[in-house]
N, C-alpha and C. Protein backbone atom coordinates (compact mmCIF):
# COMPACT_ATOMS: atom_id res chain seq x y z
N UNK A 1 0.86 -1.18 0.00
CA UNK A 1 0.00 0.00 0.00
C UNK A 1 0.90 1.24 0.00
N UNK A 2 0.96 2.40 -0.58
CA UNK A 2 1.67 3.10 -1.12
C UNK A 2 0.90 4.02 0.68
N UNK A 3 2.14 5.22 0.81
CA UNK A 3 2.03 6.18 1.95
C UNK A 3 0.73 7.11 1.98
N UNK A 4 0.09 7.22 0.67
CA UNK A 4 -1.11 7.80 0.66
C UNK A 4 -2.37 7.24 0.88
N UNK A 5 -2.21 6.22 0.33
CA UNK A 5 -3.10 5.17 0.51
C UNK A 5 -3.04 5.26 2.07
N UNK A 6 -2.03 4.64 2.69
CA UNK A 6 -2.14 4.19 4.40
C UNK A 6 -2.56 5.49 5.02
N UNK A 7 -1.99 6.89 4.61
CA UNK A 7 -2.15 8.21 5.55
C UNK A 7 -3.88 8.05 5.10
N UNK A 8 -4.74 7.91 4.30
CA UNK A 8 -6.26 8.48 4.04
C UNK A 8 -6.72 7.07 4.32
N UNK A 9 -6.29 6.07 5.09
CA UNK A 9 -7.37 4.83 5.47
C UNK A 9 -7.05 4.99 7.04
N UNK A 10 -5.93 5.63 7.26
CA UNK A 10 -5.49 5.53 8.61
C UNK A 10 -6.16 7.16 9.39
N UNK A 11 -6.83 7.91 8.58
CA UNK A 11 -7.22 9.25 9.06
C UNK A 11 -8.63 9.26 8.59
N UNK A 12 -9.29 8.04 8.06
CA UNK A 12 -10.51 7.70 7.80
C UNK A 12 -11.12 6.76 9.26
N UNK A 13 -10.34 6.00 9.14
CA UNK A 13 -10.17 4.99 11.02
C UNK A 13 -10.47 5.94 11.60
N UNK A 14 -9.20 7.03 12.07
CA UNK A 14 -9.17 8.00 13.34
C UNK A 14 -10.89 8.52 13.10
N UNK A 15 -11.07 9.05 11.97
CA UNK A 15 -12.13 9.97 12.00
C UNK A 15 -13.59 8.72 12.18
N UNK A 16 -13.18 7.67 12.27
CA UNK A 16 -14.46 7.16 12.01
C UNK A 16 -14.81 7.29 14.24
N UNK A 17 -13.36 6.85 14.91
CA UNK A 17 -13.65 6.69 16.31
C UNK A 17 -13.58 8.29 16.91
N UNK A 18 -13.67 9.26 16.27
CA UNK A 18 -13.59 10.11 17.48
C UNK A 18 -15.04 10.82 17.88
N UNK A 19 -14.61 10.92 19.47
CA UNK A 19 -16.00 10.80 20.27
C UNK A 19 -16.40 12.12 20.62
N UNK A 20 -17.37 12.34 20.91
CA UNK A 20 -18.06 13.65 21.30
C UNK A 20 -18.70 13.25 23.19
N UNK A 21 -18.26 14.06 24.20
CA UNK A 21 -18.61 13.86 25.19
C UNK A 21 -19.31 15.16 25.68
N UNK A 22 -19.94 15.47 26.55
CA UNK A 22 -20.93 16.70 27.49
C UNK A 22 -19.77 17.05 28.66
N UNK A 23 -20.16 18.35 28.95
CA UNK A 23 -19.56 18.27 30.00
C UNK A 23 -19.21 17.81 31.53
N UNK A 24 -20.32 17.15 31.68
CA UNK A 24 -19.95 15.88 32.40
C UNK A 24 -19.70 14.73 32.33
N UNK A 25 -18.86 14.56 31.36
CA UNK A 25 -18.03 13.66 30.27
C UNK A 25 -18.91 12.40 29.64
N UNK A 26 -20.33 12.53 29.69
CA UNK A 26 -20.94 11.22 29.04
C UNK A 26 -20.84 11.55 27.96
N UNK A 27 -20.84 10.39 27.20
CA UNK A 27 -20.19 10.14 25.90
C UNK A 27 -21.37 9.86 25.04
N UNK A 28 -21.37 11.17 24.38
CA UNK A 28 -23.02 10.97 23.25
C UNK A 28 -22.70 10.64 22.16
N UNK A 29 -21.42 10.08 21.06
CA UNK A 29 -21.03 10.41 20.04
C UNK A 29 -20.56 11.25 18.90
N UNK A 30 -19.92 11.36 18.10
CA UNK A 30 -19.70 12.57 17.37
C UNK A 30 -20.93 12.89 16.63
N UNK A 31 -22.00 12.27 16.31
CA UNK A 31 -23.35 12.03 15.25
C UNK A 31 -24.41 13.10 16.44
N UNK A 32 -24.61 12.70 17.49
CA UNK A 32 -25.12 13.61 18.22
C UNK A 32 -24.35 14.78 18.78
N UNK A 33 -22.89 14.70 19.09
CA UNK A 33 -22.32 15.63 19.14
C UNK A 33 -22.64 17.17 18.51
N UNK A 34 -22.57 16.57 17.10
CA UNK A 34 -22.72 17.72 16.16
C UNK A 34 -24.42 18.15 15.86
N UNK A 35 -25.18 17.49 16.18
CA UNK A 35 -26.39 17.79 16.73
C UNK A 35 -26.51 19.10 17.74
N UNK A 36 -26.17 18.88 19.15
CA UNK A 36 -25.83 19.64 20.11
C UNK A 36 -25.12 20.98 19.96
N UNK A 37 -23.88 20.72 18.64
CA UNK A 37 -23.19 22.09 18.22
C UNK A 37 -23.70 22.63 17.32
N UNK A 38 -24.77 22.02 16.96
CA UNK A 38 -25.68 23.34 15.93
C UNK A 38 -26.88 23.74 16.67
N UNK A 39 -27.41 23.44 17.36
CA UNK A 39 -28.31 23.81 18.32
C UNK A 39 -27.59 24.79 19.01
N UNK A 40 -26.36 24.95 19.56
CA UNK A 40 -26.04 25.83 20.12
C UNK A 40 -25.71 26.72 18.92
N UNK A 41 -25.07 26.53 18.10
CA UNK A 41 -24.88 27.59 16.74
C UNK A 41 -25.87 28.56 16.73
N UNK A 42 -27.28 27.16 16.22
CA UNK A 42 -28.61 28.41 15.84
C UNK A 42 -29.20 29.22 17.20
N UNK A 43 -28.80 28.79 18.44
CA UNK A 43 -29.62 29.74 19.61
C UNK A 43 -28.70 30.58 19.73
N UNK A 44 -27.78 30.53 19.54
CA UNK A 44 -26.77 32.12 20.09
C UNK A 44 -26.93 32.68 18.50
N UNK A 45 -26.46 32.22 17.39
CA UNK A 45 -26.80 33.25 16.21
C UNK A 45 -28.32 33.59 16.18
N UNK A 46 -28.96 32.93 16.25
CA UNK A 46 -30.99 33.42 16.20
C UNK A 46 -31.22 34.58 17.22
N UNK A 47 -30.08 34.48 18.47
CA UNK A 47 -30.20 35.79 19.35
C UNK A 47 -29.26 36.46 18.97
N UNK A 48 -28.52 36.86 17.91
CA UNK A 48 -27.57 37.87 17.43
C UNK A 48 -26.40 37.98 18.04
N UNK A 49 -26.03 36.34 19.11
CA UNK A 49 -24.98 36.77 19.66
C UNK A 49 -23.34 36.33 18.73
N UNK A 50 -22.34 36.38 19.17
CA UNK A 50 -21.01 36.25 18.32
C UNK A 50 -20.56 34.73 18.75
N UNK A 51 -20.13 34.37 18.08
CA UNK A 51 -19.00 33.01 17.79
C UNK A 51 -17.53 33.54 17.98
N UNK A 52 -16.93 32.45 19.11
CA UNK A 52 -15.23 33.33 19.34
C UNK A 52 -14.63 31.83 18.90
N UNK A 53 -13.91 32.08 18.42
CA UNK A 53 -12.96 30.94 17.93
C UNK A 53 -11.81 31.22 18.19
N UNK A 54 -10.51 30.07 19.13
CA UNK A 54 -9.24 30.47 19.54
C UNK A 54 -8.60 28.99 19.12
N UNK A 55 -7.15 28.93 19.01
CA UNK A 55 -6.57 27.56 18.87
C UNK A 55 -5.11 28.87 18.58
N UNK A 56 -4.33 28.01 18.66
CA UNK A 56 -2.53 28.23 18.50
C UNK A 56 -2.07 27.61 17.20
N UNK A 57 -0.96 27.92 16.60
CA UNK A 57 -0.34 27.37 15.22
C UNK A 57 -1.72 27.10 14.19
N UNK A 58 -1.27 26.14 13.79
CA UNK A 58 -2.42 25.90 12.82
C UNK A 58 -3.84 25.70 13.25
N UNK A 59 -3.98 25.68 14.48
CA UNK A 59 -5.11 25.81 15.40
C UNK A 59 -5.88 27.38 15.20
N UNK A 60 -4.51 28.12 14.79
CA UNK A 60 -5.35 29.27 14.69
C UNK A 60 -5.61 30.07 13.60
N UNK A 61 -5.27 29.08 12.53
CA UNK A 61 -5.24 29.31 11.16
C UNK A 61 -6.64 28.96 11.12
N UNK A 62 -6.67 27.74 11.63
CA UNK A 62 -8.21 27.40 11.48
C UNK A 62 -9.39 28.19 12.06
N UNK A 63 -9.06 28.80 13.28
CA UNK A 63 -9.79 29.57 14.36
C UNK A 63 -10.12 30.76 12.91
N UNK A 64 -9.29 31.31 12.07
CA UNK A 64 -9.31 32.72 11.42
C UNK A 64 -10.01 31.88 10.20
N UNK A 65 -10.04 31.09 9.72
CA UNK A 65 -10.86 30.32 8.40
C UNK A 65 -11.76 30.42 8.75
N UNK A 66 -12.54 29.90 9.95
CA UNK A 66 -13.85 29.24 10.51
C UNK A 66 -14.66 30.38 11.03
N UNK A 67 -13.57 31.58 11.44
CA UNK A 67 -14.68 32.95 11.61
C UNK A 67 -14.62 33.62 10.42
N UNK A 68 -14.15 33.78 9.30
CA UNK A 68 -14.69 34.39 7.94
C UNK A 68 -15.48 33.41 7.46
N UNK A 69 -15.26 32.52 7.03
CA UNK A 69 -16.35 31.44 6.63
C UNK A 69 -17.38 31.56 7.39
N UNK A 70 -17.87 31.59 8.82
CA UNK A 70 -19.08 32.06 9.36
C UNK A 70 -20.08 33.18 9.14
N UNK A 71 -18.64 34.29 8.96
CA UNK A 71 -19.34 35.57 8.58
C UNK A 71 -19.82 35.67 7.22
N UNK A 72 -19.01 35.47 6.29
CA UNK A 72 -19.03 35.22 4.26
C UNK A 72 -19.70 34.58 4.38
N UNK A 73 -20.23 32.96 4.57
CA UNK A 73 -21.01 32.25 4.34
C UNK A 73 -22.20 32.07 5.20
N UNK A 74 -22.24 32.01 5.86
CA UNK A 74 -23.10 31.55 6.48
C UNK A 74 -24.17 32.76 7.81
N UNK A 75 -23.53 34.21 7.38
CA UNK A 75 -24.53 34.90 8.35
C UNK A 75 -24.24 34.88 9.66
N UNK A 76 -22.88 34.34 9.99
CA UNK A 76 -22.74 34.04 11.67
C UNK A 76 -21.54 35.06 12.21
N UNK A 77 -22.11 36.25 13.19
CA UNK A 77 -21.25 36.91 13.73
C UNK A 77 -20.13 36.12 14.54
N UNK A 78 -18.62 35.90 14.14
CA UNK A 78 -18.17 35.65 14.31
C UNK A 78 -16.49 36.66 14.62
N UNK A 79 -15.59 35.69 15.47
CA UNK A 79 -14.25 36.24 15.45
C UNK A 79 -13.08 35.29 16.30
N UNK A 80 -12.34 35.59 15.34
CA UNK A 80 -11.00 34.69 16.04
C UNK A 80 -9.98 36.10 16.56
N UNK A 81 -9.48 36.03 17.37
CA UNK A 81 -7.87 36.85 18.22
C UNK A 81 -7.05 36.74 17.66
N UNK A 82 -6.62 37.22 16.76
CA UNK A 82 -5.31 36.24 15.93
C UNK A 82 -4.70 37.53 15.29
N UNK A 83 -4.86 38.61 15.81
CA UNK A 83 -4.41 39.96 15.84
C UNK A 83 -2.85 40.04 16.18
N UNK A 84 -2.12 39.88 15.11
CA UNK A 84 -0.51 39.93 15.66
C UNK A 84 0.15 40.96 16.92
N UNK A 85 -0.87 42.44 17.06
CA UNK A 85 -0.40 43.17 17.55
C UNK A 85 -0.85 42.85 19.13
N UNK A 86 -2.10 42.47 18.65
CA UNK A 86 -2.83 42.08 20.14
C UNK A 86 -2.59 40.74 20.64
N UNK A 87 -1.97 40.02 20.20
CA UNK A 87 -1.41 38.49 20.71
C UNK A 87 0.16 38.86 21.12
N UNK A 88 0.89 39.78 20.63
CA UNK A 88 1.97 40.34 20.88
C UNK A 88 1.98 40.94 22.49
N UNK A 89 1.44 42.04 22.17
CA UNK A 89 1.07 43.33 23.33
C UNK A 89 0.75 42.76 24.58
N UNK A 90 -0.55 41.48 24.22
CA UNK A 90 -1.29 41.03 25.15
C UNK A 90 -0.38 39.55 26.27
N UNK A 91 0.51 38.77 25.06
CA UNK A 91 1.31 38.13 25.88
C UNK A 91 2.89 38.77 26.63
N UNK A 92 2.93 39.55 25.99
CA UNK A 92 4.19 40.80 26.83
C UNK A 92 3.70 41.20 27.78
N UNK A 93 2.31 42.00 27.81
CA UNK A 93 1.66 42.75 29.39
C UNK A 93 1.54 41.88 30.04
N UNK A 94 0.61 40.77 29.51
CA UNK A 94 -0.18 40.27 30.62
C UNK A 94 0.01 38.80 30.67
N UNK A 95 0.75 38.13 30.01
CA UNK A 95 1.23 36.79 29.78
C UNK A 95 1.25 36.07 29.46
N UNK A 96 1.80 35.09 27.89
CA UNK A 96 0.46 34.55 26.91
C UNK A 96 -0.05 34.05 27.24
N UNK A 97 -0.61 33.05 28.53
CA UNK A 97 -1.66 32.31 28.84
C UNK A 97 -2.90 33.17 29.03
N UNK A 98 -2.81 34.50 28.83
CA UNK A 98 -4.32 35.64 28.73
C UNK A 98 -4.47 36.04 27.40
N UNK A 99 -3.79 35.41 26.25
CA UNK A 99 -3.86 36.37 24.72
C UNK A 99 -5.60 36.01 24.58
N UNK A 100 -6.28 34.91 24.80
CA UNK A 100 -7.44 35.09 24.35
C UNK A 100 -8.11 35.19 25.76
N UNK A 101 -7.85 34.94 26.54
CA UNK A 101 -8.85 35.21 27.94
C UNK A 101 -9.43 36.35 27.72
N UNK A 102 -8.07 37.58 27.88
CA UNK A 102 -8.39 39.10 28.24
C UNK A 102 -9.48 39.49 27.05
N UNK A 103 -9.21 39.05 25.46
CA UNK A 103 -10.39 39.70 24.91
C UNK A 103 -11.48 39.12 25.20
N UNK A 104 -11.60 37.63 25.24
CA UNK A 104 -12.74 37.72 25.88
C UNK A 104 -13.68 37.84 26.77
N UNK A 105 -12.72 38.22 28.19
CA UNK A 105 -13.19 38.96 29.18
C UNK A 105 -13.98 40.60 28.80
N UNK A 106 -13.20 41.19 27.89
CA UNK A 106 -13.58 42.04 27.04
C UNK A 106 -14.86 42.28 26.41
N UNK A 107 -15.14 41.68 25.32
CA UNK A 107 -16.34 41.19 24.41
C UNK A 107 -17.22 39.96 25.05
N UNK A 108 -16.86 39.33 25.27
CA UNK A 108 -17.85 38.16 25.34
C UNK A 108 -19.25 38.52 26.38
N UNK A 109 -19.96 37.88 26.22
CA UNK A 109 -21.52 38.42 26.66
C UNK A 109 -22.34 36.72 26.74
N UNK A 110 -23.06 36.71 27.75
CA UNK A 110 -23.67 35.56 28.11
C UNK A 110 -24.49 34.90 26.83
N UNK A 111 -24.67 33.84 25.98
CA UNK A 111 -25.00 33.40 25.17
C UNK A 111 -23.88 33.70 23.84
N UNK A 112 -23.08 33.62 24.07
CA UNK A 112 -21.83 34.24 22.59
C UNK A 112 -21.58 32.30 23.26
N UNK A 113 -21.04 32.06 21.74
CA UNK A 113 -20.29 30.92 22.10
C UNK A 113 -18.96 30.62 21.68
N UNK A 114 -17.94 29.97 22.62
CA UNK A 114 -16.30 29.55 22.31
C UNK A 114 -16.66 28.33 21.87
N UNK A 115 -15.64 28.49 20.37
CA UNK A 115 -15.29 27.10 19.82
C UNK A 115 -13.78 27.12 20.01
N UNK A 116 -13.09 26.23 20.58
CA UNK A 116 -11.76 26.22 21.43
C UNK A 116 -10.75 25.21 20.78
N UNK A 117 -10.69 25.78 20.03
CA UNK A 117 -9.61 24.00 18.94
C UNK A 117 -8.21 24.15 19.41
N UNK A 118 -7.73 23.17 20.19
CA UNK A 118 -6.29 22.69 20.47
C UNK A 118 -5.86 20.76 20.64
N UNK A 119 -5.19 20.96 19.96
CA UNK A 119 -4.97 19.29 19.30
C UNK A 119 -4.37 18.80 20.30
N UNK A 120 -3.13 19.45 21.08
CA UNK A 120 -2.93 19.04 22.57
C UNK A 120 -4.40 18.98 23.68
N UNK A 121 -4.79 19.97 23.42
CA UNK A 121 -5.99 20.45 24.49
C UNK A 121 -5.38 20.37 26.37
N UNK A 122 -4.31 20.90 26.20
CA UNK A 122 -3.10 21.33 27.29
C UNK A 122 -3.10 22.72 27.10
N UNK A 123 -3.30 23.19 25.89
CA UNK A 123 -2.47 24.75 26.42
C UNK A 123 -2.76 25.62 27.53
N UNK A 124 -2.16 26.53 28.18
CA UNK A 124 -2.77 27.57 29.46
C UNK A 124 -3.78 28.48 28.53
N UNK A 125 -3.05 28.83 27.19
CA UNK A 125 -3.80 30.00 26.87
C UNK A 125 -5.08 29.35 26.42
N UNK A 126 -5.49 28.11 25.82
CA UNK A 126 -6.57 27.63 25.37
C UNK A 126 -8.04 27.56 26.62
N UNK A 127 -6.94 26.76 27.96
CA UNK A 127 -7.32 26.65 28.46
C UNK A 127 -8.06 27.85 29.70
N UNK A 128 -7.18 28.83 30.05
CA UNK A 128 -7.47 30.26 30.27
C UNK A 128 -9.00 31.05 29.54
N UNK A 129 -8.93 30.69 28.19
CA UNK A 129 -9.67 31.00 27.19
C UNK A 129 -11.32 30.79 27.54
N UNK A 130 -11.10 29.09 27.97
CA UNK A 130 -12.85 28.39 28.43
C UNK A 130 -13.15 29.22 29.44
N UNK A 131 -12.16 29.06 30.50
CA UNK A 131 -12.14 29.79 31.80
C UNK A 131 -13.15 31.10 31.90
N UNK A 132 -12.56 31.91 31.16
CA UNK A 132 -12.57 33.32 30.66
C UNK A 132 -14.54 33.29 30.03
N UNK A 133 -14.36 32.52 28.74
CA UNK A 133 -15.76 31.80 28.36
C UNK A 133 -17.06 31.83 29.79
N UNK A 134 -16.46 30.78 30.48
CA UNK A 134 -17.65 30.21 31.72
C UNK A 134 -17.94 31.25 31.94
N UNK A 135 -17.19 32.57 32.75
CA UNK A 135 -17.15 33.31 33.97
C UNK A 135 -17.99 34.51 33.19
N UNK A 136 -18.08 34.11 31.80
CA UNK A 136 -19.14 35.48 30.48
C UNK A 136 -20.52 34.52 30.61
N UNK A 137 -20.64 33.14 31.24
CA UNK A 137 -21.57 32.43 30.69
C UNK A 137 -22.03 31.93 29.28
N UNK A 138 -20.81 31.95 28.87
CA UNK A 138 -20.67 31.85 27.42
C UNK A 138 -21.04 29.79 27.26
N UNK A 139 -21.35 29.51 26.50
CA UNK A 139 -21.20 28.13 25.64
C UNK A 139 -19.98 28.13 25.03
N UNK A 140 -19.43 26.00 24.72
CA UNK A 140 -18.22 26.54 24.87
C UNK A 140 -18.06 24.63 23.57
N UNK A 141 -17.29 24.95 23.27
CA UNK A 141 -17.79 23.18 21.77
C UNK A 141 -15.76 23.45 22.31
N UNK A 142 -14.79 22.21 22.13
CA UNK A 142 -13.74 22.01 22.36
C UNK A 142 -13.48 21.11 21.58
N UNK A 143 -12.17 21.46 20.63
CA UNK A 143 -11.80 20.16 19.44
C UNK A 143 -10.59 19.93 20.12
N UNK A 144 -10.24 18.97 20.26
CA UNK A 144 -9.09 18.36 20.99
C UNK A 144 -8.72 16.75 20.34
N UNK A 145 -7.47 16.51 20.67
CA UNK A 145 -6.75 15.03 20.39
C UNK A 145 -5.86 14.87 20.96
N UNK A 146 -4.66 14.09 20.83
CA UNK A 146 -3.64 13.55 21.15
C UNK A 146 -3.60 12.51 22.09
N UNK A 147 -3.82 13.34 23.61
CA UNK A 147 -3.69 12.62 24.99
C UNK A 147 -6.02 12.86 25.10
N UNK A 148 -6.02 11.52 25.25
CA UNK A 148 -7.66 11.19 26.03
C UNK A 148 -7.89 11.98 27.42
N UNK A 149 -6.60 11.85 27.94
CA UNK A 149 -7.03 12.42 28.83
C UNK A 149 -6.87 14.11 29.19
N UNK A 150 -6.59 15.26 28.22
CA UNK A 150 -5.70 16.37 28.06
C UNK A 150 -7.11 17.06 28.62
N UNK A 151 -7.25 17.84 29.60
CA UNK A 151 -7.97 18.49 30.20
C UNK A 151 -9.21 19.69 29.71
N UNK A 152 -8.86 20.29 28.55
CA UNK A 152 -10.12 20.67 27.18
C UNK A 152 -10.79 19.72 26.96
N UNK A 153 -10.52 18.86 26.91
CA UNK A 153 -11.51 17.57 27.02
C UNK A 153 -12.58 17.82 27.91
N UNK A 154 -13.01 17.89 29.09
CA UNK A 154 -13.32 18.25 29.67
C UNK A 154 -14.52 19.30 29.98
N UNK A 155 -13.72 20.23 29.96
CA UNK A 155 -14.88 21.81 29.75
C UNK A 155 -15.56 22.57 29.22
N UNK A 156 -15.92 21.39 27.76
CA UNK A 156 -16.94 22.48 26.81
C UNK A 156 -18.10 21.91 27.19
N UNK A 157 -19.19 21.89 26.66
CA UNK A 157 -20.71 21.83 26.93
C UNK A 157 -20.75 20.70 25.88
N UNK A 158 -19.78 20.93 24.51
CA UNK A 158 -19.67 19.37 23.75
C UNK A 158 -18.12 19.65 23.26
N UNK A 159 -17.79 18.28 23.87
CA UNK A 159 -16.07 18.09 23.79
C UNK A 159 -16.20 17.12 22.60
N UNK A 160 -15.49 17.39 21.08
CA UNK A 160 -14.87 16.95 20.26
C UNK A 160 -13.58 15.85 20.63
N UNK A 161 -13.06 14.74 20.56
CA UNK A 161 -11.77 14.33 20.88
C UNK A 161 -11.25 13.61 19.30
N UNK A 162 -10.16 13.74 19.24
CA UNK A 162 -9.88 12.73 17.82
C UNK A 162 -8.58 12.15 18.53
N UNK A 163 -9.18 10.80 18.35
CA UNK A 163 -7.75 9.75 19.03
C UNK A 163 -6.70 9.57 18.36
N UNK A 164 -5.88 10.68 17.78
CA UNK A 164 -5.22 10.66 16.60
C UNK A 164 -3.47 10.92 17.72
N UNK A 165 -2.51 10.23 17.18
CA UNK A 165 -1.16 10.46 17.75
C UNK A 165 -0.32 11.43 16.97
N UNK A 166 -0.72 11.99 16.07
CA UNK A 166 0.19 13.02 15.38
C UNK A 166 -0.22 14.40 15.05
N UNK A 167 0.02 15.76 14.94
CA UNK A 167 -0.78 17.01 15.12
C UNK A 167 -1.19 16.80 14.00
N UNK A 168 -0.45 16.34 12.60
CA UNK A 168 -1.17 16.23 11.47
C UNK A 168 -2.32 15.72 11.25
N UNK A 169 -2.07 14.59 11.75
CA UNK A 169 -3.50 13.76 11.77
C UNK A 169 -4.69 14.77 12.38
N UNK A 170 -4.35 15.19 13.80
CA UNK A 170 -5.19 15.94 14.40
C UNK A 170 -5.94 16.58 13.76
N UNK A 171 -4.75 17.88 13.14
CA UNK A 171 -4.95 19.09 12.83
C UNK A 171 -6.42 18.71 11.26
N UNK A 172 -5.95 18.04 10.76
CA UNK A 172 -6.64 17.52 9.03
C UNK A 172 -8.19 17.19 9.41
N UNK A 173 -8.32 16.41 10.99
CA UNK A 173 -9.77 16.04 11.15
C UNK A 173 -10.35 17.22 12.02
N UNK A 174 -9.29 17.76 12.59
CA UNK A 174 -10.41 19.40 13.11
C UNK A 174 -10.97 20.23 12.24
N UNK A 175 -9.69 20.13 10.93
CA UNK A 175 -10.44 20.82 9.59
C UNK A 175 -12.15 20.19 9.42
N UNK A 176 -11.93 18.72 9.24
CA UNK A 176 -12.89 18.12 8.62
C UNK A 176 -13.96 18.87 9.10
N UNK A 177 -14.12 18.47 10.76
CA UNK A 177 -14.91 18.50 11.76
C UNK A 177 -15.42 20.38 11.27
N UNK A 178 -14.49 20.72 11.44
CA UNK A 178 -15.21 22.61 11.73
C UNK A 178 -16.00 22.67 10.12
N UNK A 179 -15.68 22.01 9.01
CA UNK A 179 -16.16 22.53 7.54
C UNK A 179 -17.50 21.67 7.97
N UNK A 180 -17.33 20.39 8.41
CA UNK A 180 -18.45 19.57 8.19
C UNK A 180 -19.52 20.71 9.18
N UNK A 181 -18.96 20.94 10.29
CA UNK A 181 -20.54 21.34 11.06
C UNK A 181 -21.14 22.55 10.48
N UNK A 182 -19.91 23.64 9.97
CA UNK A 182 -20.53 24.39 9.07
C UNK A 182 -21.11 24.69 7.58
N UNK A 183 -20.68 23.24 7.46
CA UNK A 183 -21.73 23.01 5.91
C UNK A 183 -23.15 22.35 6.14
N UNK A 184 -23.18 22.00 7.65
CA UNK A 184 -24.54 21.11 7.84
C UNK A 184 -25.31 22.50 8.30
N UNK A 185 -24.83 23.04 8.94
CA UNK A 185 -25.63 24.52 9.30
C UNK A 185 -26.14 24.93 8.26
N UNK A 186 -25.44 25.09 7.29
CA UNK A 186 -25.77 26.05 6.09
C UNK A 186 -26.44 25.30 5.22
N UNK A 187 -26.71 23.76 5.51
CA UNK A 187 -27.36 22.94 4.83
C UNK A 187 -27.03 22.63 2.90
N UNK A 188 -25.50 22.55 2.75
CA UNK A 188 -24.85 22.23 2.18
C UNK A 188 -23.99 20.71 2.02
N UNK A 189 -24.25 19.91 1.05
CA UNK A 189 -23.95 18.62 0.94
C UNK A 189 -22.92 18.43 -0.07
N UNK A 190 -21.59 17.58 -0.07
CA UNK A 190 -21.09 18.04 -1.22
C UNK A 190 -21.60 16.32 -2.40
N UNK A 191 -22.06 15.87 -1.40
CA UNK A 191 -22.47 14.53 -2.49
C UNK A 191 -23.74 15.09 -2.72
N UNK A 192 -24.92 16.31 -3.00
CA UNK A 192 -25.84 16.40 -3.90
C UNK A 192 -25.24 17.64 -5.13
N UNK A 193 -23.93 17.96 -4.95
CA UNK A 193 -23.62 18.73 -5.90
C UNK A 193 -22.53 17.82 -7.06
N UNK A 194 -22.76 16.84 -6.70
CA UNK A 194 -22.34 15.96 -8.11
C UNK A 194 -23.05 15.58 -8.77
């Protein structure tokens, strides 16, 4: 089997087991998972509130895709932190484990919801971030992998996990995961456009 072959049967596997848990860690599946994260989608956008999206490295490439794609496509006030000056400024003052806390101590407003993508699901600043989230009463969806047991796991209202051992792997099914829930929102299929 040639390396492509094994990388897209072996990231078809990962994606087929990864689980979706509540925040009191029962385990509803990823099928209801994503149920639960559009329900929360449509009650905070139907009340006009914002979508915050945070993640690190390519975590936050994705965080800045997934809030223009919300806004361009799909009608959803959205925003990622990913402000060089203000991720700069903000981890020099105040220490990077606050680059996304402090804005969203800032902005955030009870019914806004954090989507929190970190493939470790360790970081301070990710984790700072939910923190920051709760204490707004915010809703809170968490994409995470690596370690089962990495503590983002944990604290969203629906925890994403992908049992994947490599960031690549990770990183490719958080893509999946964030396009898929926002093409089901928008009620977009790509097998009826063939």
């Amino acid at each position: 089997m040639s390396y492509f072959d094994s990388y897209r049967t072996t990231l078809n596997d990962i994606l087929g087991r990864t689980s979706a848990t509540t925040r009191d860690g029962t385990e509803i599946g990823a099928p209801e998972g994503f149920k639960q994260w559009l329900s929360l989608t449509r009650a905070s956008n139907d009340a006009g509130h914002v979508h915050y999206f945070v993640g690190n490295g390519a975590s936050a490439t994705m965080a800045s895709h997934m809030s223009l794609d919300c806004c361009k496509n799909a009608g959803i006030r959205a925003m990622a932190f990913n402000d060089i000056a203000s991720l700069t400024a903000l981890g020099n003052d105040l220490g990077y484990d606050q680059t996304f806390a402090a804005p969203i101590g800032w902005h955030g407003q009870s019914g806004d919801l954090l989507i929190a993508i970190s493939s470790s699901g360790g970081s301070p600043n990710i984790i700072a971030a939910i923190e920051a989230a709760r204490k707004k009463d915010m809703k809170v969806v968490t994409l995470t992998g690596i370690k089962e047991s990495n503590p983002a796991r944990k604290l969203g209202d629906v925890n994403f996990y992908i049992p994947g051992h490599t960031y690549g792997a990770v990183e490719c099914l958080h893509q999946i995961l964030l396009h898929c829930w926002l093409d089901d929102y928008m009620d977009l299929a790509e097998w009826n456009e063939q």
